[in-house]
N, C-alpha and C. Protein backbone atom coordinates (compact mmCIF):
# COMPACT_ATOMS: atom_id res chain seq x y z
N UNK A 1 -88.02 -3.61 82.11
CA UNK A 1 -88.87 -3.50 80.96
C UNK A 1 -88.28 -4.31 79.79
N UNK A 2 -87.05 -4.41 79.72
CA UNK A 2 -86.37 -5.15 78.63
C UNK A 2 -86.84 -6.19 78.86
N UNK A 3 -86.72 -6.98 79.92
CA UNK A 3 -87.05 -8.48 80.06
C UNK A 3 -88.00 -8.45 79.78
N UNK A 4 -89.01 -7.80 79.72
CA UNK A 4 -90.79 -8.09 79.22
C UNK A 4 -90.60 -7.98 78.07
N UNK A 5 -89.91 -7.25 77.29
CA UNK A 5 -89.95 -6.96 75.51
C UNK A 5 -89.09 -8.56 75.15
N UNK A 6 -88.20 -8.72 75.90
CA UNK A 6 -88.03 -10.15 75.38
C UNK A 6 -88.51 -11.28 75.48
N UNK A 7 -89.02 -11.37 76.37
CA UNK A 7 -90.29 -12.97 77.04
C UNK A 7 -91.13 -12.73 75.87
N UNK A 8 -91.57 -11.44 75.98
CA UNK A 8 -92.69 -11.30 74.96
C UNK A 8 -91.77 -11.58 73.41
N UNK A 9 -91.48 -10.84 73.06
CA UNK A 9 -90.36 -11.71 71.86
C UNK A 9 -90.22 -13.15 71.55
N UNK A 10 -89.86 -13.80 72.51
CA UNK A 10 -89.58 -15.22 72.64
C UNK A 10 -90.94 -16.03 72.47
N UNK A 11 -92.16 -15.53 73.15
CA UNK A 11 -93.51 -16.08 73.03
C UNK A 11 -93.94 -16.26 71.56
N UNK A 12 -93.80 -14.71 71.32
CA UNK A 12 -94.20 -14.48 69.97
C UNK A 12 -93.73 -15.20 69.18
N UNK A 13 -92.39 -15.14 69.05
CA UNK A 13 -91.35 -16.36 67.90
C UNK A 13 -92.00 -17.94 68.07
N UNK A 14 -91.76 -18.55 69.66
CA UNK A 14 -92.61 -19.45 69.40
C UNK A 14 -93.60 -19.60 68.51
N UNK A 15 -94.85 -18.91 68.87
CA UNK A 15 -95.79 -18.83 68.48
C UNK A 15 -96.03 -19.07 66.87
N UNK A 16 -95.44 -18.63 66.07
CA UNK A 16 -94.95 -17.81 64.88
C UNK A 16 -94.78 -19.33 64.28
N UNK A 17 -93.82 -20.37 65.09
CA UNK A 17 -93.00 -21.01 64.50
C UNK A 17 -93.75 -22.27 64.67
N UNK A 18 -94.47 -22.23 65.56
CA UNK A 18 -95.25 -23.27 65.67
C UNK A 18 -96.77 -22.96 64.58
N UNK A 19 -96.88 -21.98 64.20
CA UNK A 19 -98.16 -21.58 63.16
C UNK A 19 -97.19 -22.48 61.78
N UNK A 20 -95.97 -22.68 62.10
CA UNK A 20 -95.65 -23.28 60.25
C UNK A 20 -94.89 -24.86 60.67
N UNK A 21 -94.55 -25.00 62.06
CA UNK A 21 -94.23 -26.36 62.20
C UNK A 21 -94.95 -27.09 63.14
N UNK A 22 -95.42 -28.02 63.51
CA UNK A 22 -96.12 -29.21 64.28
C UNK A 22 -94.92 -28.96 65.61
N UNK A 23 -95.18 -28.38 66.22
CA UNK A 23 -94.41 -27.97 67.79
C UNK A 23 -95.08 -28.72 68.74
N UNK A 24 -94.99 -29.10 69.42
CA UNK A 24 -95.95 -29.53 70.35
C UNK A 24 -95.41 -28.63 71.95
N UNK A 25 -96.44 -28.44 72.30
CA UNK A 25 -96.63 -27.22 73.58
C UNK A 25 -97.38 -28.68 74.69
N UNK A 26 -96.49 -28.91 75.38
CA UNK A 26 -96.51 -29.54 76.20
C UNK A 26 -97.02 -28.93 77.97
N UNK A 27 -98.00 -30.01 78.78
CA UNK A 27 -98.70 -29.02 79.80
C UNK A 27 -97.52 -28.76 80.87
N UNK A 28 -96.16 -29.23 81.55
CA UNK A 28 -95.27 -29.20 82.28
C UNK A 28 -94.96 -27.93 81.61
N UNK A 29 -94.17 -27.59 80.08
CA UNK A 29 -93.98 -26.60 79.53
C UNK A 29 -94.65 -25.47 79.57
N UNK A 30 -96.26 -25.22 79.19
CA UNK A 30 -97.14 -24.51 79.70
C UNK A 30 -97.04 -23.92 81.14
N UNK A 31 -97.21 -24.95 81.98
CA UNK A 31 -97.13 -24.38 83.30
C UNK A 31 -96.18 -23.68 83.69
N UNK A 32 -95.21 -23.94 83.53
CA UNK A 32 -93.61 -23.39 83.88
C UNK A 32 -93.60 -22.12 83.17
N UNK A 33 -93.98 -22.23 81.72
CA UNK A 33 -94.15 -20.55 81.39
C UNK A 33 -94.73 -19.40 82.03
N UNK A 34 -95.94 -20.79 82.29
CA UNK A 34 -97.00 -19.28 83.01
C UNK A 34 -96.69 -18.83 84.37
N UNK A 35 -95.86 -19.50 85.09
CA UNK A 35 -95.61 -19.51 86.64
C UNK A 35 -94.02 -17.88 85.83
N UNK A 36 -93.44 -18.37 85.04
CA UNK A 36 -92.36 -17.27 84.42
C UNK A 36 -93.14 -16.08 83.90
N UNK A 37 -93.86 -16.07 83.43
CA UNK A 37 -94.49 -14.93 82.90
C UNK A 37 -95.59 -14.15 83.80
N UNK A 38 -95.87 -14.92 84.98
CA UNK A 38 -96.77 -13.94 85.81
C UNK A 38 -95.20 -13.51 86.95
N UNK A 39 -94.31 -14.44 87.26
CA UNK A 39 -93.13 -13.84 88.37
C UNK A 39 -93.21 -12.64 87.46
N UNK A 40 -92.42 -12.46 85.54
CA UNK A 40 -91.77 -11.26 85.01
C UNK A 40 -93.28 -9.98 85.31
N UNK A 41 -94.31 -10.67 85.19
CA UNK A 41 -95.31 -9.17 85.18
C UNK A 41 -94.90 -8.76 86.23
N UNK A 42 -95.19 -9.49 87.57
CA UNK A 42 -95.36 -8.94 89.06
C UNK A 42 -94.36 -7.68 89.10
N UNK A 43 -92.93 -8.34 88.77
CA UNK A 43 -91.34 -7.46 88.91
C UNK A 43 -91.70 -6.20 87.75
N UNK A 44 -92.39 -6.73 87.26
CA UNK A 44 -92.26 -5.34 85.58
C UNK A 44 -93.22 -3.97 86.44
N UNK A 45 -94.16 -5.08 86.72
CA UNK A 45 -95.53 -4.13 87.62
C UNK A 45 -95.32 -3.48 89.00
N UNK A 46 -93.97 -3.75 89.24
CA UNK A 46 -93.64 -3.24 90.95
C UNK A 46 -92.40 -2.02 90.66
N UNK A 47 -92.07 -2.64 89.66
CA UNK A 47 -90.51 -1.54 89.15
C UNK A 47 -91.54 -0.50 88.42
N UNK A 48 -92.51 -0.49 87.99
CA UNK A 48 -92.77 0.59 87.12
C UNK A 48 -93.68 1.42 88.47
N UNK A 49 -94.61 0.81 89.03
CA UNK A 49 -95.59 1.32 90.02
C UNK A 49 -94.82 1.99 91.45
N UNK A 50 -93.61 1.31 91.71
CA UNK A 50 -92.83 1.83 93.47
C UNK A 50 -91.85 2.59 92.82
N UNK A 51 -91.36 3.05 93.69
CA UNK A 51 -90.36 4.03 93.82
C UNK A 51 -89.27 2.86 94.11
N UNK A 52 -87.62 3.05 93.57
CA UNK A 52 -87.02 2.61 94.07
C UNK A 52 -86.22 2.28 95.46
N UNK A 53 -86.24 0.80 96.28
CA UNK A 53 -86.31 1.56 97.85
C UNK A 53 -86.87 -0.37 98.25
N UNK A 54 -87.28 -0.40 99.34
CA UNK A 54 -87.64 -2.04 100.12
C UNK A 54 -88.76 -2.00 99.95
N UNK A 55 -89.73 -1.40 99.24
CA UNK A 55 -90.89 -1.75 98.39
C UNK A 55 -91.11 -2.39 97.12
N UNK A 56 -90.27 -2.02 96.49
CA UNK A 56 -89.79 -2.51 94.97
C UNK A 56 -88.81 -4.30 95.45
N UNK A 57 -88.00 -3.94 96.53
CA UNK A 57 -87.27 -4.81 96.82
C UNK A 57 -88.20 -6.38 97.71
N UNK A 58 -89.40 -5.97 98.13
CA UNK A 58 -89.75 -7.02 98.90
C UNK A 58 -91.01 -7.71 98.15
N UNK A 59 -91.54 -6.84 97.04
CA UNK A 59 -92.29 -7.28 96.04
C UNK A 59 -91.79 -8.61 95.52
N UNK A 60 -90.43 -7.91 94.98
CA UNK A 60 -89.76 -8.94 93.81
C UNK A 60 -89.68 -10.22 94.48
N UNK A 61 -89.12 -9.90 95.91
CA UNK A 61 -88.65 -11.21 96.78
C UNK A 61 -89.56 -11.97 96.91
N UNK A 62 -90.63 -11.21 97.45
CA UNK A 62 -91.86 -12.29 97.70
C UNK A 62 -92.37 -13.10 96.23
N UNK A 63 -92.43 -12.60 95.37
CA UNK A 63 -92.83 -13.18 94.25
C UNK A 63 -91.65 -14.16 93.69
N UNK A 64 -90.47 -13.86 94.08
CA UNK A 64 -89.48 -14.58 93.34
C UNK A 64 -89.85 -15.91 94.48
N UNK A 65 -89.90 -15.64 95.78
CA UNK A 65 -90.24 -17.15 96.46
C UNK A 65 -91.26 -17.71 95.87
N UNK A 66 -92.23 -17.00 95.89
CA UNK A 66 -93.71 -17.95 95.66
C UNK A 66 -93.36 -19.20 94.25
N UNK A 67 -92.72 -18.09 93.27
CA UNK A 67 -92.56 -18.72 91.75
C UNK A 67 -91.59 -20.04 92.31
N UNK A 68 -90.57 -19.94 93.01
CA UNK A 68 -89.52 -20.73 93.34
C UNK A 68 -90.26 -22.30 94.26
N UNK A 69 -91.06 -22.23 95.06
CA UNK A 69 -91.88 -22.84 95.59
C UNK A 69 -92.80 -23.58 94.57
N UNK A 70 -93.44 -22.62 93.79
CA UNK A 70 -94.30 -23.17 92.62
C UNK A 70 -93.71 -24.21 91.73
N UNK A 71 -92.16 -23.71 91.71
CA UNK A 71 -91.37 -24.55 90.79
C UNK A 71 -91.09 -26.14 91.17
N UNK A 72 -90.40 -26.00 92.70
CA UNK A 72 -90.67 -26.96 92.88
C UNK A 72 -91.21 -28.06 93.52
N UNK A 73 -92.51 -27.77 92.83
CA UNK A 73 -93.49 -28.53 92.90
C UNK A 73 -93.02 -29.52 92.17
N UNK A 74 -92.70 -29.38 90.81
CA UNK A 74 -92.49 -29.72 89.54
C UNK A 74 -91.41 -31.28 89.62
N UNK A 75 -91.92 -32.19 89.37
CA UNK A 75 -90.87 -33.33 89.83
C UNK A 75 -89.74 -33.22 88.90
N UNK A 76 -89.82 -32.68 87.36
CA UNK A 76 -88.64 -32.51 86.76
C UNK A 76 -87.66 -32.02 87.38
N UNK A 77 -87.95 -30.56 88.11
CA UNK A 77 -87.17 -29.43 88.74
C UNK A 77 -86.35 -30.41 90.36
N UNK A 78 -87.50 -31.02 91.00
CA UNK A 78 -86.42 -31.97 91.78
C UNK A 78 -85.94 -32.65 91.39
N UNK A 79 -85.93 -33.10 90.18
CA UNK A 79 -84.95 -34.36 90.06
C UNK A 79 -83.48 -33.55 89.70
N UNK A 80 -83.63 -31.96 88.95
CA UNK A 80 -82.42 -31.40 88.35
C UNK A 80 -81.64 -30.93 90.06
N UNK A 81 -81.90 -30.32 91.03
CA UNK A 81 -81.68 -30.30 91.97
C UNK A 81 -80.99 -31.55 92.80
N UNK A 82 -81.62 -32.64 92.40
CA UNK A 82 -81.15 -33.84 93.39
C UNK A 82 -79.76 -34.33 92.47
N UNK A 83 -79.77 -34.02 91.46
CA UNK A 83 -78.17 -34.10 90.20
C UNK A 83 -77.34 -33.24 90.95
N UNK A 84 -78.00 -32.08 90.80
CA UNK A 84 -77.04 -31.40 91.16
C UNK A 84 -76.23 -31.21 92.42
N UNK A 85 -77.31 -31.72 93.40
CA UNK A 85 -76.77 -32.01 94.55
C UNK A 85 -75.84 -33.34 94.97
N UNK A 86 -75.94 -34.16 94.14
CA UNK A 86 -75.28 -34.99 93.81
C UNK A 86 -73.85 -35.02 93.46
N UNK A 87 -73.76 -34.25 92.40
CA UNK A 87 -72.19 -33.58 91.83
C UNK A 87 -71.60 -32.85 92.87
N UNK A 88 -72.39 -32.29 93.63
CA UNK A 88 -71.42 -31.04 94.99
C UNK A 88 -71.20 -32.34 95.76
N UNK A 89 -71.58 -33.03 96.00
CA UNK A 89 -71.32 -34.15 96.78
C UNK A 89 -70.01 -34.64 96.25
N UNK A 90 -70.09 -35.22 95.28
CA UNK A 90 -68.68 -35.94 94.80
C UNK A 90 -67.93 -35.27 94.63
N UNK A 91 -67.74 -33.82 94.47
CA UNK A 91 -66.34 -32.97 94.43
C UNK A 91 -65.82 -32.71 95.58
């Protein structure tokens, strides 16, 4: 539940800050939020609705893949991956 009071926090502040400065909300940015903010409902909505136990546990999982998959889609997100895989390489 904390993590929802803070996403939501963080939205809001955005929000707030962009009502008094020229922010620009970019669609890569957009998307990536919304793919973060429906994973945090799913987990908020499974921890509050199941009992604790491999119901609560296979919710999260499945949703944490889907979001993870969704992500990378995202050519930014492979390119940070292919760095990084890069650096394990040279050490």
């Amino acid at each position: 539940m904390a993590y929802g009071v803070a996403t939501s926090a963080a939205i809001a502040t955005y929000l707030t800050c962009r009502a008094h400065f020229p922010l620009k909300f970019e669609g890569r940015t957009a998307t990536a939020l919304l793919g973060a903010l429906l994973l945090l409902a799913t987990v908020m909505i499974a921890a509050n609705m199941l009992n604790f136990g491999w119901g609560r546990l296979l919710v999260t999982a499945a949703a944490s893949a889907i979001w993870l998959v969704w992500s990378l889609t995202d050519e930014g997100a492979r390119e940070m991956l292919a760095k990084l895989k890069r650096r394990r390489a040279a050490q």
